[in-house]
C-alpha atoms as a PDB file:
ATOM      1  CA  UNK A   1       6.367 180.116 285.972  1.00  0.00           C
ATOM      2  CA  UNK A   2       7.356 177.481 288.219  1.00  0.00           C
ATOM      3  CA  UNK A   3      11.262 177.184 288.382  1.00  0.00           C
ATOM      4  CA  UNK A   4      13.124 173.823 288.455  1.00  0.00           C
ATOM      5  CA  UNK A   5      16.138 174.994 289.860  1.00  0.00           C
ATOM      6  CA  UNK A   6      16.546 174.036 293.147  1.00  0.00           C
ATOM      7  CA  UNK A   7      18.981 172.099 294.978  1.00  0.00           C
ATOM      8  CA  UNK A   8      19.347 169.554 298.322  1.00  0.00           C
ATOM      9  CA  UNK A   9      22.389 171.896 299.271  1.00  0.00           C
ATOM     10  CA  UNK A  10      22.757 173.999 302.421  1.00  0.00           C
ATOM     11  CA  UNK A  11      21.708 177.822 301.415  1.00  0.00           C
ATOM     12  CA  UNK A  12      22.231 180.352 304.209  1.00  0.00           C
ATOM     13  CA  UNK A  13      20.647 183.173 304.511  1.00  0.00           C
ATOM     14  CA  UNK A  14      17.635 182.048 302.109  1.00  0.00           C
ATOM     15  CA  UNK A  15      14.391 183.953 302.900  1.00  0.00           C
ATOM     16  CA  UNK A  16      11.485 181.653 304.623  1.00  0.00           C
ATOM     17  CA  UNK A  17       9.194 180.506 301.964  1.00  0.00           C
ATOM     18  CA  UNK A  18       6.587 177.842 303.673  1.00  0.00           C
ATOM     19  CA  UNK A  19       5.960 175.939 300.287  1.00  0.00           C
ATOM     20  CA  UNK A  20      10.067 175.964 298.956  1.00  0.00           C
ATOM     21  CA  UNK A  21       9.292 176.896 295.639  1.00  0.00           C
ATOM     22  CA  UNK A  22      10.253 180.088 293.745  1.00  0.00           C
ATOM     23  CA  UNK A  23       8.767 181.881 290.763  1.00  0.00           C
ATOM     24  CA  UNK A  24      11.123 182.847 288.136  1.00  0.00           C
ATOM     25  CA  UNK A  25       9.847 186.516 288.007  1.00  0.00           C
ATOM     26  CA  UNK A  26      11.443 187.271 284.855  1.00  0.00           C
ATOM     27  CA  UNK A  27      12.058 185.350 281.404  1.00  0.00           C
ATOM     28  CA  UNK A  28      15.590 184.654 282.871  1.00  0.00           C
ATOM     29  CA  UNK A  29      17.092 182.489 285.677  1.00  0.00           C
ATOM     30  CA  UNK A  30      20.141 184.560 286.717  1.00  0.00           C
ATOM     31  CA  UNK A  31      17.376 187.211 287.353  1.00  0.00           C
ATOM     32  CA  UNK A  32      14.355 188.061 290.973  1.00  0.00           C
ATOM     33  CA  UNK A  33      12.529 184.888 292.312  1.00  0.00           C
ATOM     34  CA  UNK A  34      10.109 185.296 294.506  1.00  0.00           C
ATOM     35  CA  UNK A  35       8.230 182.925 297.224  1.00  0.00           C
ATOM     36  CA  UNK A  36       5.328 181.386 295.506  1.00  0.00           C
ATOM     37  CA  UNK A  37       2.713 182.029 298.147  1.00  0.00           C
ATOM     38  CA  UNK A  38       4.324 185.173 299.436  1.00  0.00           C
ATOM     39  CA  UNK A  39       5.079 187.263 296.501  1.00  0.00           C
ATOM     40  CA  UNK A  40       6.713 190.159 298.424  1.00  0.00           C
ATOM     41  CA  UNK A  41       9.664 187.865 299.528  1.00  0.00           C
ATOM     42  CA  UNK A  42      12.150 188.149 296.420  1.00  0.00           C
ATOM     43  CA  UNK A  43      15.301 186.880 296.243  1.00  0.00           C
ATOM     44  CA  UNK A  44      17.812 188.330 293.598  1.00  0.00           C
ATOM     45  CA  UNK A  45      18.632 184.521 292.000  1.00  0.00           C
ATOM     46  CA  UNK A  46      17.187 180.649 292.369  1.00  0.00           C
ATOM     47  CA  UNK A  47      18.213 178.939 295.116  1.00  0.00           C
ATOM     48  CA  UNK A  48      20.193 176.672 292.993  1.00  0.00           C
ATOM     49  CA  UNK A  49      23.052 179.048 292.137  1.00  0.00           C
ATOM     50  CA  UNK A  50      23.346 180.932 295.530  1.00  0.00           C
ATOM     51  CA  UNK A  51      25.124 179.855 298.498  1.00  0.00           C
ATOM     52  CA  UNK A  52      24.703 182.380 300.695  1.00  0.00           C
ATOM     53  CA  UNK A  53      21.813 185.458 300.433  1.00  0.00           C
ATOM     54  CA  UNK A  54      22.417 188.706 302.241  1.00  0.00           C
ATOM     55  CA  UNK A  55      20.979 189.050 305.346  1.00  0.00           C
ATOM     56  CA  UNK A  56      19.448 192.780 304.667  1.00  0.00           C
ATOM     57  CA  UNK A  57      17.380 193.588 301.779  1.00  0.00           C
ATOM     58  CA  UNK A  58      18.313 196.020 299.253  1.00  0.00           C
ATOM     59  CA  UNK A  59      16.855 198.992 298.014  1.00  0.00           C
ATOM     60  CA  UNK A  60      14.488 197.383 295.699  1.00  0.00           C
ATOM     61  CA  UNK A  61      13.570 194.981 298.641  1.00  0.00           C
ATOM     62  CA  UNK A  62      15.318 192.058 297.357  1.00  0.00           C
ATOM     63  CA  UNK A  63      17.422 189.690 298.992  1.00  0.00           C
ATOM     64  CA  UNK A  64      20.631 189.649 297.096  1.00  0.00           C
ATOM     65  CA  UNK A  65      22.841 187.021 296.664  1.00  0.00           C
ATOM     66  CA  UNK A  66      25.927 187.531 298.689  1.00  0.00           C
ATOM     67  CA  UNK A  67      28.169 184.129 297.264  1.00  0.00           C
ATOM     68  CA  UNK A  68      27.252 181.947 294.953  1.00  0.00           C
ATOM     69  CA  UNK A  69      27.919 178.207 294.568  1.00  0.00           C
ATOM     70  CA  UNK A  70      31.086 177.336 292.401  1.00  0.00           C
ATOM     71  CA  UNK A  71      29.000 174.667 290.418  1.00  0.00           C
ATOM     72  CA  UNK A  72      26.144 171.900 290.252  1.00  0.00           C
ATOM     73  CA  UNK A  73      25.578 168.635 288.897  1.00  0.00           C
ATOM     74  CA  UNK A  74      22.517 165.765 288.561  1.00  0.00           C
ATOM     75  CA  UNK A  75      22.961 163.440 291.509  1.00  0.00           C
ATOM     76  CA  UNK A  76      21.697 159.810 290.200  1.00  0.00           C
ATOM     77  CA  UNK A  77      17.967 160.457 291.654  1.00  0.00           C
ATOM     78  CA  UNK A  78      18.113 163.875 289.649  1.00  0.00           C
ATOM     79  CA  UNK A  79      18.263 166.031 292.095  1.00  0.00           C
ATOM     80  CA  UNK A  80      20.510 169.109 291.636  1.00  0.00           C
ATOM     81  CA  UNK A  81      23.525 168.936 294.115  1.00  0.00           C
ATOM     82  CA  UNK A  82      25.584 172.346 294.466  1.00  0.00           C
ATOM     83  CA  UNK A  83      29.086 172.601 295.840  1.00  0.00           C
ATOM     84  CA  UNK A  84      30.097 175.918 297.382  1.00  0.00           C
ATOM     85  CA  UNK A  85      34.052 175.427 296.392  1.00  0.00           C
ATOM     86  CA  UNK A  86      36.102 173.606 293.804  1.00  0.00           C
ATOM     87  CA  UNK A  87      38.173 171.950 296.769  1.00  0.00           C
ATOM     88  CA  UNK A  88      34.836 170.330 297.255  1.00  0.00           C
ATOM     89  CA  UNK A  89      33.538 169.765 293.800  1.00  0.00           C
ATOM     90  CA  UNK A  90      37.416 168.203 293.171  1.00  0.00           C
ATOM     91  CA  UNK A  91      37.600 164.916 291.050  1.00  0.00           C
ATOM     92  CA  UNK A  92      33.406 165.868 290.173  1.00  0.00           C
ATOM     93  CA  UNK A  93      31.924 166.542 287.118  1.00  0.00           C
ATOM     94  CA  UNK A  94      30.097 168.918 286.797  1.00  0.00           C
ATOM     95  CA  UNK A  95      27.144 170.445 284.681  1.00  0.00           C
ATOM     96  CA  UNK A  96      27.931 173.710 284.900  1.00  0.00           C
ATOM     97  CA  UNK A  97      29.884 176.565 287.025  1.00  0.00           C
ATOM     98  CA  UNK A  98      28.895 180.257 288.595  1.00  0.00           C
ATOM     99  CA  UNK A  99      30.311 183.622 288.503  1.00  0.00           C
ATOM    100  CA  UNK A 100      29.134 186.379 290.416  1.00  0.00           C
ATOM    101  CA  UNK A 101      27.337 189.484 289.140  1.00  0.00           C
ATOM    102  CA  UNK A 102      26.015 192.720 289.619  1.00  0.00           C
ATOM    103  CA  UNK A 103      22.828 193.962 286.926  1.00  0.00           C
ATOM    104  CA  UNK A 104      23.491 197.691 286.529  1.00  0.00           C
ATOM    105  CA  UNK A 105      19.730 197.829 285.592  1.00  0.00           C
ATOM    106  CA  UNK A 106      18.653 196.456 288.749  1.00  0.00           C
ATOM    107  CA  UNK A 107      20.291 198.727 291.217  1.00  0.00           C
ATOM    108  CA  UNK A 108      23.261 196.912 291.151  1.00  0.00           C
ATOM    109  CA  UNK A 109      21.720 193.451 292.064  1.00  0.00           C
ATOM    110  CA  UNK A 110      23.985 190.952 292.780  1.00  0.00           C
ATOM    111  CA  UNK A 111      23.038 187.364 291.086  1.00  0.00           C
ATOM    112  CA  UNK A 112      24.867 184.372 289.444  1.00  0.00           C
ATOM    113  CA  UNK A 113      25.920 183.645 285.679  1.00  0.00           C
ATOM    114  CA  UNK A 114      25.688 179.853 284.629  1.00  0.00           C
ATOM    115  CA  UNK A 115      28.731 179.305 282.708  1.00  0.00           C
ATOM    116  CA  UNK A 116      29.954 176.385 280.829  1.00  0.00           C
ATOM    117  CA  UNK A 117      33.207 177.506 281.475  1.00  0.00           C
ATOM    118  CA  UNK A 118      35.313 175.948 285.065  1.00  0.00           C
ATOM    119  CA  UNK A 119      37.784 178.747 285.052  1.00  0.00           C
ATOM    120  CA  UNK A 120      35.946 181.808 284.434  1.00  0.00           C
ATOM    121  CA  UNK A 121      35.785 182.191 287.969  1.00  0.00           C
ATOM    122  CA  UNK A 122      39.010 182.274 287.939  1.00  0.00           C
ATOM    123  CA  UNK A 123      39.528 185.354 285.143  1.00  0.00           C
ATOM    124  CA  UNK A 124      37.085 187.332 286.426  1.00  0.00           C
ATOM    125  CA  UNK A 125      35.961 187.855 290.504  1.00  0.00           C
ATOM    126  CA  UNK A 126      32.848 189.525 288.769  1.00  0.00           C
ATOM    127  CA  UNK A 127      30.615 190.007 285.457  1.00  0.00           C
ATOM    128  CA  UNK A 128      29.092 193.695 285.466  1.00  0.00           C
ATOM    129  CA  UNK A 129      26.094 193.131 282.896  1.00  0.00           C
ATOM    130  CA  UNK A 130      23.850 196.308 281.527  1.00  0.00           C
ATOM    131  CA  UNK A 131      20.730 193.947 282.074  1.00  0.00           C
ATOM    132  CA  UNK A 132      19.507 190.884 282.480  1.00  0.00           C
ATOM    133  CA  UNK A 133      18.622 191.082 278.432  1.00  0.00           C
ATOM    134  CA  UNK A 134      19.810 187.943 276.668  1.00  0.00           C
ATOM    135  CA  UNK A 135      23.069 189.475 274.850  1.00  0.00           C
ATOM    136  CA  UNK A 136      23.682 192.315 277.661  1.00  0.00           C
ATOM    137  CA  UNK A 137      26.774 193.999 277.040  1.00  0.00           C
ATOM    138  CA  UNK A 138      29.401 192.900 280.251  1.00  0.00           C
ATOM    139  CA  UNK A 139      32.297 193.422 281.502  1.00  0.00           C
ATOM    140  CA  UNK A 140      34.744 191.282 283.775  1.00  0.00           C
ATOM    141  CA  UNK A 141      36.268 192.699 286.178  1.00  0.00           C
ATOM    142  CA  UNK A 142      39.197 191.745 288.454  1.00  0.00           C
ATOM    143  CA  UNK A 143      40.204 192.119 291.813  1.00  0.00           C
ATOM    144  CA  UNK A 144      42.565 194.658 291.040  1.00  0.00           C
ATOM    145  CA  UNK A 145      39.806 196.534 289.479  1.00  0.00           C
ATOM    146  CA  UNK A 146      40.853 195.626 286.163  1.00  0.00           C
ATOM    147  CA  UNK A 147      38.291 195.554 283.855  1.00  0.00           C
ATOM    148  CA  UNK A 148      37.947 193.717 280.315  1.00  0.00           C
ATOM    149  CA  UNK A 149      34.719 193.893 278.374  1.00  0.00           C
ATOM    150  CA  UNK A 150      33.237 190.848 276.888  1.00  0.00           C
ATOM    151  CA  UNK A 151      33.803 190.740 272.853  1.00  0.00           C
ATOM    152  CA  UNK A 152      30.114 189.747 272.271  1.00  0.00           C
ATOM    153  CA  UNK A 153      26.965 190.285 274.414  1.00  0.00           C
ATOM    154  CA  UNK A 154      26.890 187.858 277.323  1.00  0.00           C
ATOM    155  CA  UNK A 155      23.717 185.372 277.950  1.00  0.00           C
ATOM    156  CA  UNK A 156      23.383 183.421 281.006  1.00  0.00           C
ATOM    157  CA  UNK A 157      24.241 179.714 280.349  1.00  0.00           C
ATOM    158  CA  UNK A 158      26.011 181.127 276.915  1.00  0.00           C
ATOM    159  CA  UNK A 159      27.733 177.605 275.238  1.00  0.00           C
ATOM    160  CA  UNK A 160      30.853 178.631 275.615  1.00  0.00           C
ATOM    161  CA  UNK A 161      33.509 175.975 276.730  1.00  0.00           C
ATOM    162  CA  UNK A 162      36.631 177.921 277.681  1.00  0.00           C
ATOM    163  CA  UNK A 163      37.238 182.046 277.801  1.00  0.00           C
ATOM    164  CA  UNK A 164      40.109 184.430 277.208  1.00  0.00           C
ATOM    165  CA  UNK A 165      41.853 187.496 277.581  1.00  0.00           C
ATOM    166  CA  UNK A 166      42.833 188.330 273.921  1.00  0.00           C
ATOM    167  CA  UNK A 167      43.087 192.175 272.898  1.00  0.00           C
ATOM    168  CA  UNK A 168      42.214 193.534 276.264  1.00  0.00           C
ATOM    169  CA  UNK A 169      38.492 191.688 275.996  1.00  0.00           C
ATOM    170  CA  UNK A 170      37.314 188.665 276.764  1.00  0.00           C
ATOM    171  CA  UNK A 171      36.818 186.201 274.044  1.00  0.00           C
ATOM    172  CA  UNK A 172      34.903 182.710 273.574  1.00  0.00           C
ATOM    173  CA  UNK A 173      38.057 180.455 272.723  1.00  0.00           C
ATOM    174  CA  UNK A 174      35.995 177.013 272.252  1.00  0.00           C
END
């Protein structure tokens, strides 16, 4: 399937793919892409949510994603604009955010969660999710190496407006 996510941003690092479109390889978004007309060239998330791809492939000869954006929105002509930082994205809304993660199933793939949530960022430096599965079991973890597990099985784009630490897990608060 085709994917619309894409973005006018500046992506470093992004593989060369003559036609600029990328095939959703798998029945999520947060999951491998790969170049339309040159199927070997995978990248380990759309364009849309990573800022900057690592350089080297991995293992499972995939580029991963080595930052991802902080957020995107619909610029009036519909095209999707991504800002890297939320210095830059200040005074903005905003459609949605991104947190890195890493897909124990996949090697250890690094990608990007679409959350509804600003300041999950913030909480956790990085989701650790079983699999790509809708509902994966996850876990944030912290800098520090703290680590909380999700309450509930986390989906990519999940509705949830605001989370918590409450009971040493992380919570949906709204």
């Amino acid at each position: 399937m085709w994917s619309p996510e894409y973005t006018t941003s500046t992506i470093n690092g992004l593989p060369t793919c003559s036609t600029n479109d990328w095939v959703v390889s798998g029945a999520t978004y947060d999951g491998v892409s790969a170049c339309s007309n040159v199927k070997s060239t995978k990248i380990s998330v759309n364009p849309f949510r990573c800022v900057q791809y690592n350089a080297a492939k991995s293992s499972r000869d995939i580029y991963d994603c080595g930052a991802c954006f902080y957020g995107w929105k619909f610029a009036s002509n519909g095209d999707v604009v991504s800002y890297e930082s939320a210095s830059r994205a200040a005074g903005i809304r905003l459609k949605a955010f991104f947190v890195p993660q890493i897909i124990k199933s996949l090697g250890d793939m690094r990608s990007c969660l679409m959350t509804n949530d600003a300041k999950l960022a913030l909480l956790c430096d990085f989701i650790e999710r079983d699999s790509l599965a809708p509902g994966a079991k996850a876990t944030c973890v912290q800098k520090n190496r703290v680590r909380y597990p999700f309450a509930k099985p986390l989906t990519d784009a999940a509705p949830c407006a605001a989370y918590a630490v409450k009971n040493n897990q992380v919570v949906c608060t709204k």
